[in-house]
N, C-alpha and C. Protein backbone atom coordinates (compact mmCIF):
# COMPACT_ATOMS: atom_id res chain seq x y z
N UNK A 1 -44.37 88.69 14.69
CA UNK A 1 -43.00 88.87 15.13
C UNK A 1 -42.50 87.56 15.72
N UNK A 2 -41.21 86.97 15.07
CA UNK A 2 -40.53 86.03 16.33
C UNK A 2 -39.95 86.18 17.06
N UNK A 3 -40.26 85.41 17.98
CA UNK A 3 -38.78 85.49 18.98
C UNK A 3 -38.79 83.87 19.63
N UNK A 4 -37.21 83.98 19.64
CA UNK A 4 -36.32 83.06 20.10
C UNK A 4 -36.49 82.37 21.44
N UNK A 5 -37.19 81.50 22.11
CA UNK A 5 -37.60 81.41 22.95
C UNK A 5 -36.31 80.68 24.19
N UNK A 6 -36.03 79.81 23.44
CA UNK A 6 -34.72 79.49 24.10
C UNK A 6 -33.57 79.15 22.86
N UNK A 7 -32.44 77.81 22.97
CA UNK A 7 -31.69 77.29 22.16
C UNK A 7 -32.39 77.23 20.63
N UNK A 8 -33.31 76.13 20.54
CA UNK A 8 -33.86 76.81 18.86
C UNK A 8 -35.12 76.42 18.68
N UNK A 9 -35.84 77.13 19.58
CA UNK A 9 -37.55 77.21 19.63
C UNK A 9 -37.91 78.87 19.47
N UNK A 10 -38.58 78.73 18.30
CA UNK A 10 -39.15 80.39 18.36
C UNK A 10 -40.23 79.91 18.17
N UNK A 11 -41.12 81.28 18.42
CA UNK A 11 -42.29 81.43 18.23
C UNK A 11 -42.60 82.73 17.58
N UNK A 12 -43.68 82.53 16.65
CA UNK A 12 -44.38 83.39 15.91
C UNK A 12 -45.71 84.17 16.32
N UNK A 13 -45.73 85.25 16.97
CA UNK A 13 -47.30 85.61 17.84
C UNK A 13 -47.97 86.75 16.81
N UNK A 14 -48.66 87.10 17.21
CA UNK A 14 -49.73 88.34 16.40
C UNK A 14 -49.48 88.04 15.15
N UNK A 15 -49.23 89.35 14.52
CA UNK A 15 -49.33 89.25 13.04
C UNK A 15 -47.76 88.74 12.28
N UNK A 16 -48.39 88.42 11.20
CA UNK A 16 -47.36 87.65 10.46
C UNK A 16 -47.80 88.39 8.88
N UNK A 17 -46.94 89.16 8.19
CA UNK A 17 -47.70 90.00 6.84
C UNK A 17 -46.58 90.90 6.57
N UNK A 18 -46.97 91.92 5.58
CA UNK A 18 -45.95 92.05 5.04
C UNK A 18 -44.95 93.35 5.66
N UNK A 19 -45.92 93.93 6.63
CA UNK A 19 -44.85 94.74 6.94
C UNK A 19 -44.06 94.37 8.30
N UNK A 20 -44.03 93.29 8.31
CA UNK A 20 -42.75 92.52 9.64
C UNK A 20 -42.38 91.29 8.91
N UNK A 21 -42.32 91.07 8.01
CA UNK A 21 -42.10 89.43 7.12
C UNK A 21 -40.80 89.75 6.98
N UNK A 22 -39.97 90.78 6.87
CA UNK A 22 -38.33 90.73 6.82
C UNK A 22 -38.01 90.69 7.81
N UNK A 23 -38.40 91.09 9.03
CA UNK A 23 -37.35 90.99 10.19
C UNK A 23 -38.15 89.98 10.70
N UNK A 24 -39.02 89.09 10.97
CA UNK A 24 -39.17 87.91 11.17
C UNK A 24 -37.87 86.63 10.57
N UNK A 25 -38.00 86.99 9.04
CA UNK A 25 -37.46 86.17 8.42
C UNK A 25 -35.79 86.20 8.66
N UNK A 26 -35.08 87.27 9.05
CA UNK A 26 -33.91 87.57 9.37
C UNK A 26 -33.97 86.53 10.99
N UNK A 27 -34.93 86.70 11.93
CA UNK A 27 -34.20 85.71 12.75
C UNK A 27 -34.77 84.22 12.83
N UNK A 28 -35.71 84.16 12.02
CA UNK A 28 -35.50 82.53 11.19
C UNK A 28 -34.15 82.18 11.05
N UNK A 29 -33.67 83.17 10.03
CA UNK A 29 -32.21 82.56 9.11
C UNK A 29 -31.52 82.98 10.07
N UNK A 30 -31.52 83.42 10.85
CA UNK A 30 -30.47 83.53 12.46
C UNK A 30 -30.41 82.04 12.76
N UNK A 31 -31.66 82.11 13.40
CA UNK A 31 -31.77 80.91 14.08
C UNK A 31 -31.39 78.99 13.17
N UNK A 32 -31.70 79.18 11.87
CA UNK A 32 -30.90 77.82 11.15
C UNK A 32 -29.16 78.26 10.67
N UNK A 33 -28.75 79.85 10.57
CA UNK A 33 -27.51 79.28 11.01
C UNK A 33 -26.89 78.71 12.09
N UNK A 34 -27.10 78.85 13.49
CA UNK A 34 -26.62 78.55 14.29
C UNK A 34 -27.25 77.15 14.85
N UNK A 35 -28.42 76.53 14.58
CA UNK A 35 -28.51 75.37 14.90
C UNK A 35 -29.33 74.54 13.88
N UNK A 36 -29.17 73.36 13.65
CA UNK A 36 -29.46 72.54 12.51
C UNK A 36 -30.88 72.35 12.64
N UNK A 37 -31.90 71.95 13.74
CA UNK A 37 -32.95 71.79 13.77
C UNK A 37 -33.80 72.86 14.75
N UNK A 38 -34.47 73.73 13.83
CA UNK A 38 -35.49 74.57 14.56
C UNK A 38 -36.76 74.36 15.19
N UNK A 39 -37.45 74.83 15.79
CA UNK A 39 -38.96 74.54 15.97
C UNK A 39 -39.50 75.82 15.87
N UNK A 40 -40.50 75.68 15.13
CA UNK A 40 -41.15 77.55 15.08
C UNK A 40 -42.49 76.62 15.33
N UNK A 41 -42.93 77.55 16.09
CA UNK A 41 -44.12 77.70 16.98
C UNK A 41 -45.15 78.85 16.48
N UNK A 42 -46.21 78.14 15.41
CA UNK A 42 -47.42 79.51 15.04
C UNK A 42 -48.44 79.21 15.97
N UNK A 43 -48.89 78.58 16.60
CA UNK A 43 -50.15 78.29 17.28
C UNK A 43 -50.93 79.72 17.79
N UNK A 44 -49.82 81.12 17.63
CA UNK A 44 -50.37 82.13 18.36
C UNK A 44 -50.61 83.44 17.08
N UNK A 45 -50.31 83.11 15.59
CA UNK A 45 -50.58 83.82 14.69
C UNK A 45 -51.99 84.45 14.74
N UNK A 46 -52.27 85.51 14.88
CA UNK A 46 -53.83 86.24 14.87
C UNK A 46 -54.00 86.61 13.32
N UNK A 47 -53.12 86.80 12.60
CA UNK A 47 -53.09 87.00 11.33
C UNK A 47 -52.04 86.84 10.66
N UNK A 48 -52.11 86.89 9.22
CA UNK A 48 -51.71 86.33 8.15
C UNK A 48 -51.75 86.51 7.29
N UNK A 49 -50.80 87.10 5.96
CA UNK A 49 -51.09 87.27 4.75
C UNK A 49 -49.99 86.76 3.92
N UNK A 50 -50.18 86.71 2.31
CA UNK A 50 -49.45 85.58 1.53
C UNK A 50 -48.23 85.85 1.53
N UNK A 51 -47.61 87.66 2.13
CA UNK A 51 -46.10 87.82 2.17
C UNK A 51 -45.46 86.76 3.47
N UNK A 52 -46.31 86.54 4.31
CA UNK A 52 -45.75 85.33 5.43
C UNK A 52 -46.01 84.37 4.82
N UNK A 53 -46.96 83.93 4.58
CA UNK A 53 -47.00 82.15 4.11
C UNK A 53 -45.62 81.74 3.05
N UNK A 54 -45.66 82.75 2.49
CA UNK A 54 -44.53 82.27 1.47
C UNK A 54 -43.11 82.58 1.64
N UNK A 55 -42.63 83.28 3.03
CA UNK A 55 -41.81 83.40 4.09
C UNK A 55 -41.53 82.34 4.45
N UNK A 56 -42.57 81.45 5.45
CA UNK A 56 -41.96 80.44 5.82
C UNK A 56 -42.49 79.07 4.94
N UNK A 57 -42.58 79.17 3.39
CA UNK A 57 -42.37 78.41 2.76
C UNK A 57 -40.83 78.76 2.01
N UNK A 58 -40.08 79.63 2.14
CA UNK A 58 -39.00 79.72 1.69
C UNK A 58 -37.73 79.63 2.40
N UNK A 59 -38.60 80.01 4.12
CA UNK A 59 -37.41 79.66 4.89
C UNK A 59 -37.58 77.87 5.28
N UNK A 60 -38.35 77.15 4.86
CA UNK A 60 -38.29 75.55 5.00
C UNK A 60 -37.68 75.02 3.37
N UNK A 61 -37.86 75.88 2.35
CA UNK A 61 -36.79 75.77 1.34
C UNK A 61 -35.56 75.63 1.60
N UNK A 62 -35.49 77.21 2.02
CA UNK A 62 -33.51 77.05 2.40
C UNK A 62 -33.45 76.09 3.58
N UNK A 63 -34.38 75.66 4.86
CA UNK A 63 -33.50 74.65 5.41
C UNK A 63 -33.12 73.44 4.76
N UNK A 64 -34.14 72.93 3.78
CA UNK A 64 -33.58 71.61 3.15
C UNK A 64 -32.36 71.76 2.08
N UNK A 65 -32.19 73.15 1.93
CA UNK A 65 -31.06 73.05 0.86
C UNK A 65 -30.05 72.95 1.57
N UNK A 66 -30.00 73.41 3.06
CA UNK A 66 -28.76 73.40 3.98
C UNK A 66 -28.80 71.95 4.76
N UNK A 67 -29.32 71.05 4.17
CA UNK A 67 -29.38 70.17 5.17
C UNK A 67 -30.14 70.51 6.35
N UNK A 68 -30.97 71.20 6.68
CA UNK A 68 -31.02 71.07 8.03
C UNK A 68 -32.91 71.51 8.40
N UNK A 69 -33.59 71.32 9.39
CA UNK A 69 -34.74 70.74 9.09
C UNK A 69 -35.24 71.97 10.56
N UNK A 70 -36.72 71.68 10.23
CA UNK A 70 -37.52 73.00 10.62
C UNK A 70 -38.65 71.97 10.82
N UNK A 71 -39.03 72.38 12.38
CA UNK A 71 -40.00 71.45 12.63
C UNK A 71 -41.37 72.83 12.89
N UNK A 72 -42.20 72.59 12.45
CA UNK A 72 -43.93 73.37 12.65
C UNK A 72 -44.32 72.79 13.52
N UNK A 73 -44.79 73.89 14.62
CA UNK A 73 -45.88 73.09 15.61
C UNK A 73 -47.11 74.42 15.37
N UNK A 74 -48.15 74.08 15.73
CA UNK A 74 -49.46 74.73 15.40
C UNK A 74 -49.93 75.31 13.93
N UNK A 75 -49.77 74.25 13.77
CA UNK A 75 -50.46 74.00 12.15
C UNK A 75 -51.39 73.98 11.71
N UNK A 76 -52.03 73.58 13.21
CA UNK A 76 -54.20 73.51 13.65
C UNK A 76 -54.42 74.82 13.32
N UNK A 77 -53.65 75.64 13.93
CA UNK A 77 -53.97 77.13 14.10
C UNK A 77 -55.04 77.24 12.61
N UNK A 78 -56.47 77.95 12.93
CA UNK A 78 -57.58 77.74 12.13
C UNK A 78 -57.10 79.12 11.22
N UNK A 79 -56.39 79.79 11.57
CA UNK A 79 -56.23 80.90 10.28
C UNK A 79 -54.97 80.44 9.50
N UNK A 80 -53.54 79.81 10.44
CA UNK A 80 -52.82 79.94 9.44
C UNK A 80 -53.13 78.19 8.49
N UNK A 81 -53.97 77.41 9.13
CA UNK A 81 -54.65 76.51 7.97
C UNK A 81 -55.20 77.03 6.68
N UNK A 82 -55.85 78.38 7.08
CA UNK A 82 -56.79 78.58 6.13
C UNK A 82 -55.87 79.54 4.57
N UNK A 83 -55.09 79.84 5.75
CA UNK A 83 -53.86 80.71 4.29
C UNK A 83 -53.09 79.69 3.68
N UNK A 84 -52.31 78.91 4.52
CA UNK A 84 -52.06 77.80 3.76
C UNK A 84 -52.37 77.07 2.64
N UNK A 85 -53.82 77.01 3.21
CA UNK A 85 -54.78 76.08 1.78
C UNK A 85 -55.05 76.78 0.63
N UNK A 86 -55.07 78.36 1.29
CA UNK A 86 -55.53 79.08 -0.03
C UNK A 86 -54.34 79.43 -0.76
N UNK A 87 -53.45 79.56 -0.36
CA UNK A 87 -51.85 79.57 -0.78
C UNK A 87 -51.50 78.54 -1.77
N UNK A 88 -52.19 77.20 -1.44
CA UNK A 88 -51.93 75.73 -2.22
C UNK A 88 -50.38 75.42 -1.25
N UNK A 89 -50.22 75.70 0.04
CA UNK A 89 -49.13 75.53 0.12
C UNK A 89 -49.46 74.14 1.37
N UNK A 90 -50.67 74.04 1.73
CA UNK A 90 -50.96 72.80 3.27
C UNK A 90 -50.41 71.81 3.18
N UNK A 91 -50.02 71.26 1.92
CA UNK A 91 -49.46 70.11 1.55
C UNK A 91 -47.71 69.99 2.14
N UNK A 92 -47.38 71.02 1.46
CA UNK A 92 -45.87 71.78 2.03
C UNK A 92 -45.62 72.00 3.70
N UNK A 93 -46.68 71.74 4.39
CA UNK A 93 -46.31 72.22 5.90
C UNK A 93 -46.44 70.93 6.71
N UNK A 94 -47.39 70.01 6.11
CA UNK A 94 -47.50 68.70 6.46
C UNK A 94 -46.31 68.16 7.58
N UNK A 95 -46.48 67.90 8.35
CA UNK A 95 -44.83 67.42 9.45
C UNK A 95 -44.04 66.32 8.71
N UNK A 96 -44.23 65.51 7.95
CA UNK A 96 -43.80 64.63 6.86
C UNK A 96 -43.00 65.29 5.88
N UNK A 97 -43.84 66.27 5.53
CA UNK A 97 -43.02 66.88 4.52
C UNK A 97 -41.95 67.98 4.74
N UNK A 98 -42.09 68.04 5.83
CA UNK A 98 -41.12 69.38 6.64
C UNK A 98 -39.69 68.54 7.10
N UNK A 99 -40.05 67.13 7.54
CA UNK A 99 -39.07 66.53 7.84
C UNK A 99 -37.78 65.96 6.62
């Protein structure tokens, strides 16, 4: 589940999968309409499955189509590394490539 922590820092805690991956993703896209640069915060994901990974590989899609940029912090996080990689998506989350 996210939540909005202040102006445009959320964070992502417990599970991340498919049966909360829409209303997560609804205040993602909350949160890049109203401000151009986000920070989502996974460092606290306990789990993970490929309906999230490819959530917030689609919500860092639409920010670059809107111009506007999505910064990842806890990327270490040892599970959502490990979906990532198996996803083929680690490359895609890279802070380089997010920018």
């Amino acid at each position: 589940m996210a939540f909005l922590n202040n102006t445009r820092n959320l964070q992502i805690k417990g599970r991340l999968y498919s049966g909360n991956v829409s209303e997560t993703q609804e205040e993602l896209e909350y949160a890049l309409e109203v401000f151009n640069t986000i920070e989502i915060n996974l460092r606290e994901i306990e789990v993970v499955d490929i309906a999230g990974v490819f959530m917030l590989y689609l919500m860092l899609c639409k920010a670059k189509e809107k111009n506007k940029k999505i910064v990842f912090t806890g990327l270490d996080n040892p599970i959502l590394h490990n979906a990532l990689y198996i996803a083929g998506l680690h490359n895609a989350f890279h802070p380089a490539a997010a920018a």
